[in-house]
Protein backbone atom coordinates (compact mmCIF):
# COMPACT_ATOMS: atom_id res chain seq x y z
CA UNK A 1 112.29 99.58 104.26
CA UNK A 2 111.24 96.29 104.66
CA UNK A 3 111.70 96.39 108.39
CA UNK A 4 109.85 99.65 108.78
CA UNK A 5 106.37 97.53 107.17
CA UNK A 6 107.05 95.16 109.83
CA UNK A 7 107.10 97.49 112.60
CA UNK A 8 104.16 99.42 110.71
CA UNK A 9 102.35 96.15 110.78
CA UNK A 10 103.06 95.11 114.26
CA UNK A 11 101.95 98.53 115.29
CA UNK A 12 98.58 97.96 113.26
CA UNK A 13 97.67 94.91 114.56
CA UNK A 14 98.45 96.61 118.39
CA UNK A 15 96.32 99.48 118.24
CA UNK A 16 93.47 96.98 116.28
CA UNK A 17 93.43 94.65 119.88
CA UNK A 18 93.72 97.64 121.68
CA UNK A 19 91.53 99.36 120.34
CA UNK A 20 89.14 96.18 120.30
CA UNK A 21 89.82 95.30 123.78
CA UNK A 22 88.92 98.79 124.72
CA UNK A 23 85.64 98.47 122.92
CA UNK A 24 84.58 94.84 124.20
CA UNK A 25 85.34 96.27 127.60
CA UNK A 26 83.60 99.16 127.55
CA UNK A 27 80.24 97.58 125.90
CA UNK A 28 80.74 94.17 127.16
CA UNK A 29 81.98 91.01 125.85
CA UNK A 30 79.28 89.06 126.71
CA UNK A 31 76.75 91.46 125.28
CA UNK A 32 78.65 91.47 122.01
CA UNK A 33 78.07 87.71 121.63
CA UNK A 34 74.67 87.24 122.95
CA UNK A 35 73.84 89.92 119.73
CA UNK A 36 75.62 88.06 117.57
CA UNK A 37 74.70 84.57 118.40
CA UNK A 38 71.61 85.70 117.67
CA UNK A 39 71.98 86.80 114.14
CA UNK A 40 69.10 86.33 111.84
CA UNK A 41 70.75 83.99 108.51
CA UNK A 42 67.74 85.35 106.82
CA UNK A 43 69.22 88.51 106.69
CA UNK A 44 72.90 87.69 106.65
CA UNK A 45 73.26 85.58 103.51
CA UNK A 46 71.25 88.58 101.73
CA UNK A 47 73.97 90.80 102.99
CA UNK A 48 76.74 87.98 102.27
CA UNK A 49 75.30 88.33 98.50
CA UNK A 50 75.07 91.88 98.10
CA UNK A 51 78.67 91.89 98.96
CA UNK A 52 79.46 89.77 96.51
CA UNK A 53 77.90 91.75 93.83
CA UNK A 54 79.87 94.52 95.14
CA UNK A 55 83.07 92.50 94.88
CA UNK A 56 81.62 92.30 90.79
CA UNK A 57 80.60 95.80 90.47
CA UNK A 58 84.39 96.95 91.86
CA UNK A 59 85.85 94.44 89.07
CA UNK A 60 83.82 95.84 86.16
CA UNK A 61 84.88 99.49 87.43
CA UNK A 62 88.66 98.36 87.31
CA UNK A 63 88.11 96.34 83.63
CA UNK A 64 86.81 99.58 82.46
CA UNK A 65 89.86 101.58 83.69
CA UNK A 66 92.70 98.16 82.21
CA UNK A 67 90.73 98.33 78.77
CA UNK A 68 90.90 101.86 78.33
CA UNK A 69 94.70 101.48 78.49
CA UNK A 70 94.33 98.91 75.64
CA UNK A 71 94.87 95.90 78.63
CA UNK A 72 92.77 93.06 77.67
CA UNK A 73 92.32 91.20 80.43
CA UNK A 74 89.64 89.67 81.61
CA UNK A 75 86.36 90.68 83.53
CA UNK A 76 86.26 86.90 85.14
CA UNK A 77 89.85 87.15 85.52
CA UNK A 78 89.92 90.67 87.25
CA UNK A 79 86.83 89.50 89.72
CA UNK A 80 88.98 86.94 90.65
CA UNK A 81 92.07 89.03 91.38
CA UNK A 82 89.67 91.26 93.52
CA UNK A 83 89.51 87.87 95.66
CA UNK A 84 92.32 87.34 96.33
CA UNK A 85 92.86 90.74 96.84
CA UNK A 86 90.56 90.36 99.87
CA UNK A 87 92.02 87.09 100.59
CA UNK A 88 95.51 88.97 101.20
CA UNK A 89 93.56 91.52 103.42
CA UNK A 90 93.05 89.27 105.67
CA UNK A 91 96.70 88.65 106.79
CA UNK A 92 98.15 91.60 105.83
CA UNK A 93 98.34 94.59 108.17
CA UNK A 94 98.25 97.33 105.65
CA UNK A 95 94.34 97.78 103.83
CA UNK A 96 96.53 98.43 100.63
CA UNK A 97 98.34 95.12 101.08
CA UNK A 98 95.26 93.65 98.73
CA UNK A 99 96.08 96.11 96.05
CA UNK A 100 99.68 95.16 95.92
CA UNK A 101 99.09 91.60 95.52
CA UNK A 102 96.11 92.71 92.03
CA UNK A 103 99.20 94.81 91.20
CA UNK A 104 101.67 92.08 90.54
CA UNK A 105 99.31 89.36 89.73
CA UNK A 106 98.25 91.12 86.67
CA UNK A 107 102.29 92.51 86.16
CA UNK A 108 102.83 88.89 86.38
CA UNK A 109 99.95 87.95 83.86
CA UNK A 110 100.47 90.77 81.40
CA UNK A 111 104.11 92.55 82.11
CA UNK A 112 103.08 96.09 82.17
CA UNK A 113 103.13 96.99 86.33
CA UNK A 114 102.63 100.92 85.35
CA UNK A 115 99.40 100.46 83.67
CA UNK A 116 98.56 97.71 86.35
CA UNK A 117 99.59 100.51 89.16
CA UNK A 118 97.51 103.15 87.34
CA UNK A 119 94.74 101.30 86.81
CA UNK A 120 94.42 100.18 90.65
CA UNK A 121 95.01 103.61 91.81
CA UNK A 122 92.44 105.22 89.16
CA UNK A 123 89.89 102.14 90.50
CA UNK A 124 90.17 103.49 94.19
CA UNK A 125 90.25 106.95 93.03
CA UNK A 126 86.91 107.03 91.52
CA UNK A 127 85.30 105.18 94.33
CA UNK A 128 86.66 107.03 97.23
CA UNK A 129 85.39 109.78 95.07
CA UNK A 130 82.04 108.21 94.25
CA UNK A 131 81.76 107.58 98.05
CA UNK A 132 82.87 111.17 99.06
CA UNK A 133 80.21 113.03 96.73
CA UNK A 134 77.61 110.59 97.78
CA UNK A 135 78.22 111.56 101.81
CA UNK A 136 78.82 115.33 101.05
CA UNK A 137 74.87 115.00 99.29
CA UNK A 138 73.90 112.76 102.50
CA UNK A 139 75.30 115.08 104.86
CA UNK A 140 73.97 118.08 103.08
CA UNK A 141 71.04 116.59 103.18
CA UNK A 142 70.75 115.61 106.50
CA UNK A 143 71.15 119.72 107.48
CA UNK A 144 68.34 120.24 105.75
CA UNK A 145 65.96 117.70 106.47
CA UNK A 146 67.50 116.72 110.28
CA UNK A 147 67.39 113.05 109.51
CA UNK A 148 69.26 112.73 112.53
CA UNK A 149 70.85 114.98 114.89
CA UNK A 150 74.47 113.31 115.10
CA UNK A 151 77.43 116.35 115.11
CA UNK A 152 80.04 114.91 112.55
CA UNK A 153 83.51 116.35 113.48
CA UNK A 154 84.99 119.64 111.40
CA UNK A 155 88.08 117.21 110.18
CA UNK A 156 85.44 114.19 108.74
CA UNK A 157 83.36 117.27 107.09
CA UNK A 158 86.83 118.68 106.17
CA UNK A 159 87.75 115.59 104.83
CA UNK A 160 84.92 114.52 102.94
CA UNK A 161 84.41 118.12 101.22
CA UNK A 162 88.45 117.76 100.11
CA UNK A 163 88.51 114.30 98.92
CA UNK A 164 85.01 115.43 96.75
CA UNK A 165 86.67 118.33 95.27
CA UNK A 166 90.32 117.97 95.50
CA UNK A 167 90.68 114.84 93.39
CA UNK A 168 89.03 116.17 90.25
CA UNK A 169 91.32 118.75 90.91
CA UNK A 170 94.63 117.05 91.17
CA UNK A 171 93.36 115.26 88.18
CA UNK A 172 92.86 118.29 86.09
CA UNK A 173 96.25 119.81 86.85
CA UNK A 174 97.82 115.91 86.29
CA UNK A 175 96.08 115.60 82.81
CA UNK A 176 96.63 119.22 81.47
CA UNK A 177 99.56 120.23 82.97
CA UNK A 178 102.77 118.27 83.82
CA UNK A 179 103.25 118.67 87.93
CA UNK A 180 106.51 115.98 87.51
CA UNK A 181 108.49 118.58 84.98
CA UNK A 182 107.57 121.83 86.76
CA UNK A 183 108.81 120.29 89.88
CA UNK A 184 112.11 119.20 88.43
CA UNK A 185 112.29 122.14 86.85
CA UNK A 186 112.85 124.04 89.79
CA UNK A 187 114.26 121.11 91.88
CA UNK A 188 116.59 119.14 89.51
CA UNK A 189 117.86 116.67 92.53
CA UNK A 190 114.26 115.40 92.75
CA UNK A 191 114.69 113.84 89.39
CA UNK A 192 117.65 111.43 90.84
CA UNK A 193 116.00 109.82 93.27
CA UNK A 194 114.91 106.41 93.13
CA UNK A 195 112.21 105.56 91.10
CA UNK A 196 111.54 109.29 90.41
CA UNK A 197 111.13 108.10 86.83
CA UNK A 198 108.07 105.60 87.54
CA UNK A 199 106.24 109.22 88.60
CA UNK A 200 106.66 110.05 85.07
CA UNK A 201 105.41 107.06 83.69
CA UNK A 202 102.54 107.09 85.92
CA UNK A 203 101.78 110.58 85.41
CA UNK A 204 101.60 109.61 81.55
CA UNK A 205 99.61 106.57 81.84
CA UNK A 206 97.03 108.75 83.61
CA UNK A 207 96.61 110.87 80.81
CA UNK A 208 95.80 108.06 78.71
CA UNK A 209 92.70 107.62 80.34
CA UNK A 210 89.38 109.12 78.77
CA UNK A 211 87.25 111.65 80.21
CA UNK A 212 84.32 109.34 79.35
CA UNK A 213 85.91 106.06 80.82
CA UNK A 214 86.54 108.00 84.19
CA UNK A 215 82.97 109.72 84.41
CA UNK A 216 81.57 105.89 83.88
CA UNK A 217 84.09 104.30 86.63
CA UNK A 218 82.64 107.59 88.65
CA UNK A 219 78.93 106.67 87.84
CA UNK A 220 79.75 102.77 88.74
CA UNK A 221 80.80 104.23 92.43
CA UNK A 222 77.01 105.29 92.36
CA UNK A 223 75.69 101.57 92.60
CA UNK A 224 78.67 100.32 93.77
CA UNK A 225 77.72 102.67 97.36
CA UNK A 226 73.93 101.64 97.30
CA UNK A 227 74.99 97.82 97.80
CA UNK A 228 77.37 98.82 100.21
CA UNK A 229 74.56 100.56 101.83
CA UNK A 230 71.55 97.72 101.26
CA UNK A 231 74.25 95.56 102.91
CA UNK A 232 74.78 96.99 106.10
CA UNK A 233 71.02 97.67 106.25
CA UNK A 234 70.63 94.18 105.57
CA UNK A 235 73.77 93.06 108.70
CA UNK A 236 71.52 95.62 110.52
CA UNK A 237 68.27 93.50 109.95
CA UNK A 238 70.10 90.57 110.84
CA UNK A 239 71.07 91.71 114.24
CA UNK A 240 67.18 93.03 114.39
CA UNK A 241 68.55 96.14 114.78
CA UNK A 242 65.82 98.61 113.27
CA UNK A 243 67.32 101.81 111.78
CA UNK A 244 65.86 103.83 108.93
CA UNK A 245 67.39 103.13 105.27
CA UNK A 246 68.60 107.24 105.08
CA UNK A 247 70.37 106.39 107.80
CA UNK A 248 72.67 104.10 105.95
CA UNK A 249 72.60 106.63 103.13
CA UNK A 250 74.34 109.05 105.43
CA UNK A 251 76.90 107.14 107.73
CA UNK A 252 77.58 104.36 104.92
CA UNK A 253 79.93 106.57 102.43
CA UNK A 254 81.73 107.89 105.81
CA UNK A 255 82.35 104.48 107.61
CA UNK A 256 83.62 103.69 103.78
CA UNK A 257 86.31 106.90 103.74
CA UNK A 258 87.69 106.34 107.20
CA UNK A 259 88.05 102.55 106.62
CA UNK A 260 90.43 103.62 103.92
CA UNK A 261 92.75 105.03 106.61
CA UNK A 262 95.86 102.90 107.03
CA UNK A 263 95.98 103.67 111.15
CA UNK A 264 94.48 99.59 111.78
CA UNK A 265 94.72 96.22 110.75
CA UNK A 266 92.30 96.51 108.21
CA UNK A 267 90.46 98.83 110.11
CA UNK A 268 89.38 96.70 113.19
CA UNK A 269 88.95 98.60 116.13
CA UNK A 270 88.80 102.03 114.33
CA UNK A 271 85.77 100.99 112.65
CA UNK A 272 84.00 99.46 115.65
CA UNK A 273 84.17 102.65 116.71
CA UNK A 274 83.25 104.27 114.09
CA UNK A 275 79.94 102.52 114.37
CA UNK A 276 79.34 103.45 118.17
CA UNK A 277 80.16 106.67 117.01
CA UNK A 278 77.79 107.02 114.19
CA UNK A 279 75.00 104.48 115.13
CA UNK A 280 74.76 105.30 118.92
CA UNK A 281 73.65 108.70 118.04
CA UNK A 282 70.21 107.84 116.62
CA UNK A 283 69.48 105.29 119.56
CA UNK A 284 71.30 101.84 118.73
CA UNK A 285 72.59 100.24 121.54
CA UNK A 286 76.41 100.12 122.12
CA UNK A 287 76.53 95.86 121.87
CA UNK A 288 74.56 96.68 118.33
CA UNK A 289 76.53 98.78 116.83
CA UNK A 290 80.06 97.02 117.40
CA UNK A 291 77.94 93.47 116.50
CA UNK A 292 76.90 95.20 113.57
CA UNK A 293 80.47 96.06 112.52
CA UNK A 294 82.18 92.81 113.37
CA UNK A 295 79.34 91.16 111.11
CA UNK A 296 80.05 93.25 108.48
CA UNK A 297 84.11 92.84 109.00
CA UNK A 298 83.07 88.77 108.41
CA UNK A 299 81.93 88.84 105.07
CA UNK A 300 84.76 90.78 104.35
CA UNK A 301 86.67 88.09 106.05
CA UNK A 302 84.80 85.45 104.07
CA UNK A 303 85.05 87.10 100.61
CA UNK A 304 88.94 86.73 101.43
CA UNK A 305 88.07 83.14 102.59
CA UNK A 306 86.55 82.28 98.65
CA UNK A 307 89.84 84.26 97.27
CA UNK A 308 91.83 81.38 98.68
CA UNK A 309 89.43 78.58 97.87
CA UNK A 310 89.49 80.07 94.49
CA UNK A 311 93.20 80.44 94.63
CA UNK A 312 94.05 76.92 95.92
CA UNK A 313 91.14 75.46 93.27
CA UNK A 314 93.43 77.69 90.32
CA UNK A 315 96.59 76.16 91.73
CA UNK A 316 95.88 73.02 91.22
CA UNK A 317 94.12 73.11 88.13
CA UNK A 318 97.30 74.44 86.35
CA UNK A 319 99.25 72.03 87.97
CA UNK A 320 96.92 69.24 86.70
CA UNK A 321 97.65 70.69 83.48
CA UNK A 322 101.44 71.14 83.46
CA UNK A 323 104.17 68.53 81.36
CA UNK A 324 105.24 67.26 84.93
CA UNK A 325 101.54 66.32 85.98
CA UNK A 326 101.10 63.93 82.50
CA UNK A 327 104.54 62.23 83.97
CA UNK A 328 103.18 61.53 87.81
């Protein structure tokens, strides 16, 4: 198992230089650079903020989720997991590999990894959700009004219109009915298989959680988009790249769907293209719109940078207050 993440991982990073490579060469190295060496910081540690505040908003929305469980810890203390979270993101293939790391910190912190796995799972839920509903309005929208005239693939519409309605669905039939019993009931092996049992668990622990609590983690996703999208309008701005806010309003929730996608390393190259995709279609140039996403890939990349600073500053702190530290 373990070697198959390897070779997942190696593959990852692969197609992410390939795919990067193919990008640069296509649009031009030097192009890229000349754009972003001459990024306005005016506009960039606005968007560097706003992200920030997203990082917060995403940590309320999973201390809503823990404390509905009757978990206790923390909103400071789950804000900081979500940095190091992004701190393991950067050196781990896998865009998940962040959400394994929250999961056993706070298994670690409190001893109860179902509720931690739940609650992590429940967190992304809701916002993919959030993010989903928000680009099925967009796009809806966008047919009507002819904000711009971009052709969005059958599979991303496909996508989007599944992910809005099929996860309130699964949800439904998780909650009121018991999918893990009528599936062993039929197929008794399944139940023999390892970890089959931690389904269970997890299938309870979701039931635990109140309709209430879930439509508010759903309503956070609401803000929690709008940053993401005065953010990139901001990286836009920065790069004085001039694109109308709806824009935003309409490619923002998509670029946020696909860059769920474990195909990358944390979506690099996919994502660049992505942009070209979305952004060349109302008239920004091709250096732009990669610029545009490798700025917005940095304050990821920085956000992961403060996890560890955070981390290392945590470290020693508890090491300053250990038994052995009073002997040095």
């Amino acid at each position: 198992m373990l070697k198959n993440k390897k070779v997942q991982g190696i593959l990852q990073i692969g197609l992410s230089l390939a795919l990067l490579a193919l990008l640069l060469r296509l649009v031009g190295l030097d192009e890229v650079i000349t754009t972003l060496s001459n990024l306005d910081w005016g506009w960039y540690l606005p968007a560097l903020l706003l992200f920030i505040v997203n990082i917060i908003i995403r940590g309320y929305r999973w201390y809503l989720l823990l404390h509905a469980l009757n978990e206790r810890p923390s909103l400071i203390h789950l804000i900081y997991l979500y940095f190091i979270g992004f701190f393991a993101n950067n050196f781990i293939p896998s865009g998940f590999g962040g959400d394994v790391v929250k999961i056993v910190s706070l298994r670690q912190s409190y001893g109860r990894g179902t509720e931690a796995l739940s609650s992590v799972v429940m967190e992304r839920v809701t916002g993919l959700m959030g993010s989903a509903i928000i680009a099925l309005i967009a796009l809806s929208w966008n047919g009507i009004s002819h904000t711009t005239n971009i052709e969005l693939p059958l599979a991303l519409w496909l996508a989007i219109v599944i992910i809005s309605f099929g996860i309130p669905v699964a949800f439904i039939l998780i909650r009121w009915l018991e999918p893990t019993q009528f599936i062993t009931n039929r197929v008794p092996k399944l139940s023999k298989l390892p970890k089959f049992d931690k389904l269970g668990q997890l299938e309870d622990t979701v039931r635990r959680y109140p309709v209430p609590v879930l439509l508010q983690s759903l309503s956070i996703s609401i803000p929690f988009t709008l940053s993401l999208i005065l953010v990139q309008y901001s990286i836009a701005r920065a790069l004085n790249v001039t694109v109308p806010l709806a824009a935003f309003g309409l490619f923002v929730p998509i670029i946020a769907i696909v860059n769920l996608l474990p195909i990358s390393f944390n979506g690099l190259g996919l994502r660049e293209g992505l942009y070209l995709f979305l952004f060349g279609s109302i008239g920004v140039s091709s250096e732009s719109a990669v610029a545009m996403s490798l700025a917005f890939y940095s304050l990821r990349f920085i956000a992961g940078m403060l996890g560890g600073l955070l981390y290392a500053l945590r470290s020693v702190a508890q090491l300053l207050r250990s038994p052995h530290a009073k002997n040095l």
